[in-house]
C-alpha atoms as a PDB file:
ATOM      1  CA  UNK A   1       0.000   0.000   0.000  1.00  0.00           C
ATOM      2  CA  UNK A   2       2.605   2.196   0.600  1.00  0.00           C
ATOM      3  CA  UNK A   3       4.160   1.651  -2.651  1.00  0.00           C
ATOM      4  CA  UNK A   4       0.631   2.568  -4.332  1.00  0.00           C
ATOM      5  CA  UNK A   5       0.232   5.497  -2.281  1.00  0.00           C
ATOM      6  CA  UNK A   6       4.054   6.678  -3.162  1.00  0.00           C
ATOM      7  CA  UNK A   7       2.936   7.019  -6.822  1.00  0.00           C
ATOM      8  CA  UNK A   8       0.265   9.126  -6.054  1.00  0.00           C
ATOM      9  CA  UNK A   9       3.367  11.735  -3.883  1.00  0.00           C
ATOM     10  CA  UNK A  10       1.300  10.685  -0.405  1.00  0.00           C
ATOM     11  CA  UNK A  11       4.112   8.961   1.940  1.00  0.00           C
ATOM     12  CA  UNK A  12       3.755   7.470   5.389  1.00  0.00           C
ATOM     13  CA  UNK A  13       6.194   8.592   7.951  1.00  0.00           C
ATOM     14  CA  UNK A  14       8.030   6.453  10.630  1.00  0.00           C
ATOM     15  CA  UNK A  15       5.292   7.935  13.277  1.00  0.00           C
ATOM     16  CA  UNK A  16       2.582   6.885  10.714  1.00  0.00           C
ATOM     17  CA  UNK A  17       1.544  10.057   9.518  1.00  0.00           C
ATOM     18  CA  UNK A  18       0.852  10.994   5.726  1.00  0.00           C
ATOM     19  CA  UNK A  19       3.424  13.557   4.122  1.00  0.00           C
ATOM     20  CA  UNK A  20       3.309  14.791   0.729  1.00  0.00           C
ATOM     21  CA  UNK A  21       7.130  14.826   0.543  1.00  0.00           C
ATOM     22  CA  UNK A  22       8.788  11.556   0.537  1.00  0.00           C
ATOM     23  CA  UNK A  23      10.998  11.290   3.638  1.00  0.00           C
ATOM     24  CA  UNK A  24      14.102  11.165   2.832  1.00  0.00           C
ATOM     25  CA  UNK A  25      13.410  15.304   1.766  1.00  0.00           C
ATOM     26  CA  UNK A  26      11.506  15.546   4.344  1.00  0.00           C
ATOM     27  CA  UNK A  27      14.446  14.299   6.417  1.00  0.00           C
ATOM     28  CA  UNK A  28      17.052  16.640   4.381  1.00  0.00           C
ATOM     29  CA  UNK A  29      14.157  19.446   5.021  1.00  0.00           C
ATOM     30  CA  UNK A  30      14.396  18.851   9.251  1.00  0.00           C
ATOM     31  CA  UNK A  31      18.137  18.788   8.996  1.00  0.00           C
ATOM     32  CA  UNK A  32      18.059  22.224   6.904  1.00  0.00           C
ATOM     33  CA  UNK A  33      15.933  23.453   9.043  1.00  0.00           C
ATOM     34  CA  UNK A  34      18.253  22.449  12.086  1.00  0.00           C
ATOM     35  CA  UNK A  35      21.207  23.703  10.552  1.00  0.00           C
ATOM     36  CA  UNK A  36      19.433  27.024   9.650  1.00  0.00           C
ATOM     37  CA  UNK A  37      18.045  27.368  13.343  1.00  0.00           C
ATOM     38  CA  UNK A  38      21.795  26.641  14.721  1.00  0.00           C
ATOM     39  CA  UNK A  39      23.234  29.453  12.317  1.00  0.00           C
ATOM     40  CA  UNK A  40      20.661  31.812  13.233  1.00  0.00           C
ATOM     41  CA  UNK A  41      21.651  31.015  17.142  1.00  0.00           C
ATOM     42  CA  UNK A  42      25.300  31.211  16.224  1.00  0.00           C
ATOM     43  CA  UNK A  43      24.637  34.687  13.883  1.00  0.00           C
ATOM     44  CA  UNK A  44      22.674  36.126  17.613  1.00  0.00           C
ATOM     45  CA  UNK A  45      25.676  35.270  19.494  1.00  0.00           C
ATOM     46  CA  UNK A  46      28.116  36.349  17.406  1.00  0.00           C
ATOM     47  CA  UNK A  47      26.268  40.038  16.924  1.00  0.00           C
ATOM     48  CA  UNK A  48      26.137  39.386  20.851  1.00  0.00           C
ATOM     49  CA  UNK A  49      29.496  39.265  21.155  1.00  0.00           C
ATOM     50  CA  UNK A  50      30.522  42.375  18.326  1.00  0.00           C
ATOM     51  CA  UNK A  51      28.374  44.208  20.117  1.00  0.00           C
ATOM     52  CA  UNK A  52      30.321  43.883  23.361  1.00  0.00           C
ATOM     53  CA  UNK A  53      33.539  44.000  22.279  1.00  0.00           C
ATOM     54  CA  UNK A  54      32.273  47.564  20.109  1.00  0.00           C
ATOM     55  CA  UNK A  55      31.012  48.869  23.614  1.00  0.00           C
ATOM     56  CA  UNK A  56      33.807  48.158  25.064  1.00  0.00           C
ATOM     57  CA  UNK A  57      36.071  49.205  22.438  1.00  0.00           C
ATOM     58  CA  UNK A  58      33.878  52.575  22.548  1.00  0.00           C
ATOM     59  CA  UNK A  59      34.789  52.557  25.933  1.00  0.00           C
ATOM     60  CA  UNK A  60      38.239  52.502  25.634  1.00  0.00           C
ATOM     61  CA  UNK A  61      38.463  55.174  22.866  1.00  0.00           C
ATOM     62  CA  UNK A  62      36.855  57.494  25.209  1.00  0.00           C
ATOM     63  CA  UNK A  63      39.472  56.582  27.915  1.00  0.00           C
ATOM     64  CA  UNK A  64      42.533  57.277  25.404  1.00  0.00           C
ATOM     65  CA  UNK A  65      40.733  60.237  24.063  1.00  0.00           C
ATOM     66  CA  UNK A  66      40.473  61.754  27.964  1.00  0.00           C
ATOM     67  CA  UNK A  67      44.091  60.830  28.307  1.00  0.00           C
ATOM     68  CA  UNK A  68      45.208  62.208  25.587  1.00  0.00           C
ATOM     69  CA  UNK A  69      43.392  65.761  26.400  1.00  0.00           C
ATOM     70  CA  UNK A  70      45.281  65.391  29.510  1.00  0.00           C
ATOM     71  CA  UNK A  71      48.639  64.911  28.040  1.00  0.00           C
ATOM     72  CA  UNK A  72      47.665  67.754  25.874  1.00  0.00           C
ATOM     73  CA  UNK A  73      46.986  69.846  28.276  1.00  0.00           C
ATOM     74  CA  UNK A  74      49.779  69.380  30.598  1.00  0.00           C
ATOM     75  CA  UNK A  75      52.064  69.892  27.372  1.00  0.00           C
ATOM     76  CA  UNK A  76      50.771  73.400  27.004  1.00  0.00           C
ATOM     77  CA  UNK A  77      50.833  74.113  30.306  1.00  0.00           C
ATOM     78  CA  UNK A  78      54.686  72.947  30.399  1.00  0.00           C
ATOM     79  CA  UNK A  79      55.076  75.375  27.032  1.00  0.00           C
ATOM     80  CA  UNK A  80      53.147  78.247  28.988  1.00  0.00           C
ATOM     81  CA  UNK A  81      55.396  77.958  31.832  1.00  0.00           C
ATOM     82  CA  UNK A  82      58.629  78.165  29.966  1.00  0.00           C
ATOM     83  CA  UNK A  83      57.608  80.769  27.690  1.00  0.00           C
ATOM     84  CA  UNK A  84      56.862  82.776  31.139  1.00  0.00           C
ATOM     85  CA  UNK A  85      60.329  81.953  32.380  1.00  0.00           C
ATOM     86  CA  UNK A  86      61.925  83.039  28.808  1.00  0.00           C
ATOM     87  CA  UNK A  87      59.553  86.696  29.475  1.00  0.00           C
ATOM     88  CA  UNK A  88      60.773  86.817  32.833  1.00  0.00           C
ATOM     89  CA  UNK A  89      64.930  86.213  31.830  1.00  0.00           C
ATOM     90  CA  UNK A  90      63.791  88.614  29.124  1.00  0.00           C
ATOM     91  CA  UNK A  91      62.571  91.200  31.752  1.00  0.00           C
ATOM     92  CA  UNK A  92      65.531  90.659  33.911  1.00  0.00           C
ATOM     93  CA  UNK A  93      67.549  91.805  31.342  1.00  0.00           C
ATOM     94  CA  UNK A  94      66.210  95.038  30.742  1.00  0.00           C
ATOM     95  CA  UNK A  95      66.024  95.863  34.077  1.00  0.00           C
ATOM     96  CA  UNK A  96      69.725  94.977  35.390  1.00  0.00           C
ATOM     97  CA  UNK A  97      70.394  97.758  33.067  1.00  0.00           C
ATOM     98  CA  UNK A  98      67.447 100.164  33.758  1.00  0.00           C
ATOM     99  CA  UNK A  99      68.377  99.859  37.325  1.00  0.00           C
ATOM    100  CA  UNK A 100      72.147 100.526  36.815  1.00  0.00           C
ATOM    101  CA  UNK A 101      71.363 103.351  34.243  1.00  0.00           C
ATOM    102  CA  UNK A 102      68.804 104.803  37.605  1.00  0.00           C
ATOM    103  CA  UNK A 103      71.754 104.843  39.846  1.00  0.00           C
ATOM    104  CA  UNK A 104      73.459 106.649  37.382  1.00  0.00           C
ATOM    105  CA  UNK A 105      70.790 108.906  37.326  1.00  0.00           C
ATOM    106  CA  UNK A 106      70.618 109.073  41.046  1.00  0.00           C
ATOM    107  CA  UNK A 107      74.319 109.712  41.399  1.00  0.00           C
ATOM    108  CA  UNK A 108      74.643 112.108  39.281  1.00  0.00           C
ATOM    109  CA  UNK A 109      71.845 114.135  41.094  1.00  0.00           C
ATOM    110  CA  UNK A 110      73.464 113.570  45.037  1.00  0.00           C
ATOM    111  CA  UNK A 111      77.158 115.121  42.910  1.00  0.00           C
ATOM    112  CA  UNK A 112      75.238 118.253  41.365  1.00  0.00           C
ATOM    113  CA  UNK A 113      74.012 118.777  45.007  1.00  0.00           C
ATOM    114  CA  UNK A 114      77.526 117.892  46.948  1.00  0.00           C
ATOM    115  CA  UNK A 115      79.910 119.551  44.355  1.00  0.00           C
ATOM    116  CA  UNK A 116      81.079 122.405  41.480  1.00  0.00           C
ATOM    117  CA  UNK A 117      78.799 122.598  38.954  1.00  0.00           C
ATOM    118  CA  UNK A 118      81.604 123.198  36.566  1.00  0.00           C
ATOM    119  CA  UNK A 119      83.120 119.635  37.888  1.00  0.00           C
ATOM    120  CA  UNK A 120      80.034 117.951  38.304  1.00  0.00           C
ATOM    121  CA  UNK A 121      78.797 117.952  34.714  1.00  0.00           C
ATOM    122  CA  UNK A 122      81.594 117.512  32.509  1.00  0.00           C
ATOM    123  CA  UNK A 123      82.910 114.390  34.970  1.00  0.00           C
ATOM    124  CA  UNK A 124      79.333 112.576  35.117  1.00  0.00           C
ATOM    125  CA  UNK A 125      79.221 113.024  31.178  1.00  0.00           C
ATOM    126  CA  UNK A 126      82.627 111.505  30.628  1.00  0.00           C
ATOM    127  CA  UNK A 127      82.041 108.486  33.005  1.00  0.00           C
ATOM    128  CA  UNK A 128      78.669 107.948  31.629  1.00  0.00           C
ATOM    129  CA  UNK A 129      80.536 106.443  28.401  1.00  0.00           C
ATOM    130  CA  UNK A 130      82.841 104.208  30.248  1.00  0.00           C
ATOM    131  CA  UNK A 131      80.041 102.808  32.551  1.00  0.00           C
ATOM    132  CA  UNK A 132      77.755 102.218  29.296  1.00  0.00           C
ATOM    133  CA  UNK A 133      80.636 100.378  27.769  1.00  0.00           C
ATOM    134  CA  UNK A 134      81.359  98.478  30.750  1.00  0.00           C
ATOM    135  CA  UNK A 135      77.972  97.570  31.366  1.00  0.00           C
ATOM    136  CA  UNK A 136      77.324  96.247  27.653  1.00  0.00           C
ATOM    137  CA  UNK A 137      80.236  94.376  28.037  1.00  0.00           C
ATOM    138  CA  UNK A 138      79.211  92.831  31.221  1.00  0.00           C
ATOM    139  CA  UNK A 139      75.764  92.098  29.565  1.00  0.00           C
ATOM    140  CA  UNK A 140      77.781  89.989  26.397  1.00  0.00           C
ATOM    141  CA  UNK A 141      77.305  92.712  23.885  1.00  0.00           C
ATOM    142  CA  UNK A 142      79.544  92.751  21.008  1.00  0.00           C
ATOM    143  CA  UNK A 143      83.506  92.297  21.579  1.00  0.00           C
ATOM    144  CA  UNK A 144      85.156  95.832  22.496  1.00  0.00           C
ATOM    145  CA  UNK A 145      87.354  97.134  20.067  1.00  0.00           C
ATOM    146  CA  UNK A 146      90.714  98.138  20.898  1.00  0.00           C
ATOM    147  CA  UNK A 147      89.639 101.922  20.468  1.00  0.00           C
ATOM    148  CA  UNK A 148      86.507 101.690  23.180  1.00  0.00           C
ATOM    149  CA  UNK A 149      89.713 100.980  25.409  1.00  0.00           C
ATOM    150  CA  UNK A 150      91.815 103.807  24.511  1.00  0.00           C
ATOM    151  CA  UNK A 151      89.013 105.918  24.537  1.00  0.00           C
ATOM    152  CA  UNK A 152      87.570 104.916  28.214  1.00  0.00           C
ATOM    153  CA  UNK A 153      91.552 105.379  29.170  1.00  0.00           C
ATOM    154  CA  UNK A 154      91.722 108.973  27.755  1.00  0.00           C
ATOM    155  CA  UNK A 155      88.234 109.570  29.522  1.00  0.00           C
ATOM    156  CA  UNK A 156      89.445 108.604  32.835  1.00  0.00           C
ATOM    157  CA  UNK A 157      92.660 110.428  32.269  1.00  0.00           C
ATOM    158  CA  UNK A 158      90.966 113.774  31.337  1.00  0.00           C
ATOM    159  CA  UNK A 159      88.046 113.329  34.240  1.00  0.00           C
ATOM    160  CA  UNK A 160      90.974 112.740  36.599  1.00  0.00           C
ATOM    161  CA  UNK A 161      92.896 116.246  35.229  1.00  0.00           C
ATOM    162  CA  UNK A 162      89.418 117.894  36.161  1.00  0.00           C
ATOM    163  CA  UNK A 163      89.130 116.986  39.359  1.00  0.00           C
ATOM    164  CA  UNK A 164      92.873 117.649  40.264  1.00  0.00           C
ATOM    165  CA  UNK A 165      92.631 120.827  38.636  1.00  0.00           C
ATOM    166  CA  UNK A 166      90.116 121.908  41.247  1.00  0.00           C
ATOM    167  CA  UNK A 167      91.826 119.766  43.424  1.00  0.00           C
ATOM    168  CA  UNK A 168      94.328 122.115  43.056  1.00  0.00           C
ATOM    169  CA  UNK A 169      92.311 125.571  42.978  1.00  0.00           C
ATOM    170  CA  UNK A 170      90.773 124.171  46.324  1.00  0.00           C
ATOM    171  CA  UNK A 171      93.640 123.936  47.973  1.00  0.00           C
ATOM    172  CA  UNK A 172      95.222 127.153  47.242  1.00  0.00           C
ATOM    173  CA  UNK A 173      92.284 129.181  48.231  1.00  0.00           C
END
């Protein structure tokens, strides 16, 4: 009967039940159909698991990017603070000199009060070459030539005839 009923397309499976397929289809159809629902499991975990190890990969971008702000931000601060130190050298350069050029200014005013006018002026004129050429070579200024010398020596000499001249005068009246 089953043979008669198998050229009509009607089948009889192994739990007695009639099928249209014949079984051994209907057998490659169950195994498909277990195959496709252990792909689709496998497919869920495996978006499962790229989806975890995206988070935390997201996670861990974040973390570099907030450490590398950080670094970033401690760089400039480290350029900021040696750019204030290179303004502050700067500034103590100008004034080493402003001060000195002060006391000048301040000496020169305590002689005018304490001595000749006629002394006073011409010696605090003379000496204000030699101290600028001292004090720019103290600072590292350009080498001195051999004439700044002779002419700081021939300044001295002629502020030291001054005063002995009225050295001198002083003394005789």
């Amino acid at each position: 009967m089953a043979d008669l009923l198998a050229r009509y397309g009607i089948y009889i499976d192994d739990l007695s039940k009639i099928r249209v397929l014949e079984p051994e289809a209907a057998n490659q159809t169950n195994k498909l159909k277990e195959e496709c629902q252990s792909f689709v499991s496998k497919i869920t975990e495996f978006e499962k698991n790229s989806d975890e190890f995206i988070r935390i990969l997201d996670n861990l971008a974040k973390e570099v990017e907030k450490e590398k702000m950080k670094t970033i931000g401690a760089r400039n601060l480290l350029r900021s603070v040696a750019k204030q130190r290179e303004a502050q050298k700067q500034q103590m350069e100008y004034i080493v000199p402003f001060l000195l050029n002060q006391c000048g200014s301040v000496l020169y005013f305590l002689t005018l009060q304490n001595s000749d006018l006629s002394l006073a002026v011409p010696v605090s004129n003379s000496l204000t070459f030699v101290f600028t050429a001292i004090t720019g070579w103290f600072l590292g200024e350009e080498k001195v030539h051999r004439n700044t010398y002779l002419g700081m020596i021939l300044v001295l000499c002629g502020t030291m005839l001054c005063c002995w001249d009225k050295l001198n005068k002083t003394v005789e009246l």
